[in-house]
Protein backbone atom coordinates (compact mmCIF):
# COMPACT_ATOMS: atom_id res chain seq x y z
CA UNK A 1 0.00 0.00 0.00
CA UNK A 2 1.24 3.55 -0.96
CA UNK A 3 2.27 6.02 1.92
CA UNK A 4 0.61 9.52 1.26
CA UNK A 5 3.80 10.90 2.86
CA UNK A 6 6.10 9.19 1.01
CA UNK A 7 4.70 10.32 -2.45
CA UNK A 8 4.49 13.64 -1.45
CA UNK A 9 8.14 13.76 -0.84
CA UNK A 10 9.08 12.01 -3.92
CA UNK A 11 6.80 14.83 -5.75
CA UNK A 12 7.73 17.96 -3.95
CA UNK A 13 9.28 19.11 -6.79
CA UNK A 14 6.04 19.33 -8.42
CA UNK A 15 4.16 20.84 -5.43
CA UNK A 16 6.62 23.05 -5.74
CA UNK A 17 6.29 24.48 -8.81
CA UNK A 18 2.94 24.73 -8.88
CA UNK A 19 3.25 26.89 -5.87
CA UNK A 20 6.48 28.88 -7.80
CA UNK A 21 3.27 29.88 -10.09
CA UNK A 22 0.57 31.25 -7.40
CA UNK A 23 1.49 34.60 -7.90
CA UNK A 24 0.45 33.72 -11.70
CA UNK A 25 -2.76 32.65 -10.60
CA UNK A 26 -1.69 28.76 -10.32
CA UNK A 27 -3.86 26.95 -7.68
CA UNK A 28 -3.12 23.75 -5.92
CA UNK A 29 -6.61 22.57 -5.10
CA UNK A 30 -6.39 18.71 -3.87
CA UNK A 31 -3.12 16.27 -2.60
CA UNK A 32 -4.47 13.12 -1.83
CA UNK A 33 -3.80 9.43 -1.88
CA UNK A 34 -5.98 7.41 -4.68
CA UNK A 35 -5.76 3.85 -4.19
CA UNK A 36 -1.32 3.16 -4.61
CA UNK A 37 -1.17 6.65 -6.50
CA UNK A 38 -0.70 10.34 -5.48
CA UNK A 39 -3.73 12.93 -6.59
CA UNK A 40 -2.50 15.93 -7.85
CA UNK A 41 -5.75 18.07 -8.93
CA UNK A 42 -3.91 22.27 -9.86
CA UNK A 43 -4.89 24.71 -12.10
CA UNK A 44 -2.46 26.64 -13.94
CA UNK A 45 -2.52 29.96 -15.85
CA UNK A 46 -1.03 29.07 -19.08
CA UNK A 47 0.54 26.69 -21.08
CA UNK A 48 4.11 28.27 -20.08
CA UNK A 49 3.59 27.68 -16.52
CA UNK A 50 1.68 23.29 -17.36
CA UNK A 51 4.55 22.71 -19.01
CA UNK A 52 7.36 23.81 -16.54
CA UNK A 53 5.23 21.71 -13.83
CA UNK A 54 5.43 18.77 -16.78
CA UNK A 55 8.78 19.20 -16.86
CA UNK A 56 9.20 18.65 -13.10
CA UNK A 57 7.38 15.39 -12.95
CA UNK A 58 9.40 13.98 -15.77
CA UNK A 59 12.84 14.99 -14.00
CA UNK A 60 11.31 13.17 -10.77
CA UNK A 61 9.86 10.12 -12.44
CA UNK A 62 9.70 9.57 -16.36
CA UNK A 63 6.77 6.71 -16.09
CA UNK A 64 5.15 8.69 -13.25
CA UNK A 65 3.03 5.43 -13.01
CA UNK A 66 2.33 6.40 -9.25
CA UNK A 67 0.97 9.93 -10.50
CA UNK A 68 -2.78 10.92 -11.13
CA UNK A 69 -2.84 14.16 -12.01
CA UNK A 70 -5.43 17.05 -13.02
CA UNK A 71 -3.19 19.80 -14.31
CA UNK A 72 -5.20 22.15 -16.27
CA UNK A 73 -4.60 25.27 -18.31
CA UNK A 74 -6.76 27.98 -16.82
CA UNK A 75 -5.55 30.57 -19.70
CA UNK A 76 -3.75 30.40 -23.00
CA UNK A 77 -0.51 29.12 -24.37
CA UNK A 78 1.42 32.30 -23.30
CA UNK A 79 2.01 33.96 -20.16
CA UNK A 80 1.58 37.86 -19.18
CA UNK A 81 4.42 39.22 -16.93
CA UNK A 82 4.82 42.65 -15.93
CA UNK A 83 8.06 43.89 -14.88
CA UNK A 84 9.55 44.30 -11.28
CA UNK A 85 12.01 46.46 -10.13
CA UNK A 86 15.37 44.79 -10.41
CA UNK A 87 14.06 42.10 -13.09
CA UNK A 88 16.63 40.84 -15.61
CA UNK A 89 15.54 38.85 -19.18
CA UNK A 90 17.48 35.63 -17.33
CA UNK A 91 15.76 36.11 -14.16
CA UNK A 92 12.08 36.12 -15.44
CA UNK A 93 13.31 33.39 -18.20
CA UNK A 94 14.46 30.85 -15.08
CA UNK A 95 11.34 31.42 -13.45
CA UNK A 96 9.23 30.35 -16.34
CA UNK A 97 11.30 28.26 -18.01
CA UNK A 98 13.67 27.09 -14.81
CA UNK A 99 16.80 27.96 -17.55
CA UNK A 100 18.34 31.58 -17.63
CA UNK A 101 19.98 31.16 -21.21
CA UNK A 102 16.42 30.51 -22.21
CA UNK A 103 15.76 34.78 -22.18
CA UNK A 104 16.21 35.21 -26.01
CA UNK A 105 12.50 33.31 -26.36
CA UNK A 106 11.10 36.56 -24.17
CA UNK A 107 13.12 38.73 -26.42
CA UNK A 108 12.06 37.44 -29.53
CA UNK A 109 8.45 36.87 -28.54
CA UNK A 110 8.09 40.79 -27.28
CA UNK A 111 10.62 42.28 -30.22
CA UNK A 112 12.96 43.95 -27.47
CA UNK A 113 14.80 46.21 -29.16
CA UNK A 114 17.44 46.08 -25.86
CA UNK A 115 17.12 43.54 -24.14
CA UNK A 116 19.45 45.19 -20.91
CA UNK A 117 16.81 47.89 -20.89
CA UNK A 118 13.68 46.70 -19.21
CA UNK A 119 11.59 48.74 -16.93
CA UNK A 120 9.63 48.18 -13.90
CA UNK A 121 6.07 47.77 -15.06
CA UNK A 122 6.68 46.63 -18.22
CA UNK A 123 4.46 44.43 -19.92
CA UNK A 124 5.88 41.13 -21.16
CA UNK A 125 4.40 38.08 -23.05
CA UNK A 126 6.41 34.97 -21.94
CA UNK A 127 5.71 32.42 -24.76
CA UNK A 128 5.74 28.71 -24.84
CA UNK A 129 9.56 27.06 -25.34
CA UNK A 130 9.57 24.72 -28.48
């Protein structure tokens, strides 16, 4: 019999970054144990944000065969940001994408003209990695 403890350690990772994505508007609503398998029931604003929390339960467990999971896209395929003070292109890129060198997607995307420039309040659209 599966431990409801036990598979919530193995997929903090993913509990995590669901939670990395509240301020988004991501919302964890249920953790449970069904039958030998962890529930995971979250809603997420975009398809930027699913797929970083996809990406997090394939890095903890490829088959995730003790995974049920109700992830679903609240919005659409990209992501709004607006701009804090001290934001860099890498720093908003690793939060979305959880890779830094991935900033020239956000660049691209919004047609920054530089890149080093950006300015608190800013509105950004943080579009789906290929």
């Amino acid at each position: 019999m599966a431990d409801l403890a036990t598979l919530q350690q193995k997929y903090e990772p993913v509990l995590k970054a669901i939670d990395r994505f509240s301020p988004e508007g991501a919302a964890l609503q249920d953790v449970s144990l069904e039958g030998d398998k962890l529930h995971v029931k979250a809603t997420l604003p975009s398809q930027v944000c699913l797929n970083f929390v996809w990406d997090q339960i394939k890095k903890v467990d490829a088959t995730y065969a003790d995974l049920h999971h109700e992830l679903v896209n609240t919005g659409g395929d990209t992501q709004p940001y607006t701009v804090k003070p001290g934001d860099m292109l890498s720093k908003v890129a690793q939060h979305f994408y959880g890779d830094g060198n991935l900033y020239p997607l956000i660049v691209k995307a919004n047609s920054l003209a530089n890149p080093d420039a950006l300015k608190a309040g800013e509105k950004l659209t943080i579009p789906v990695k290929s």
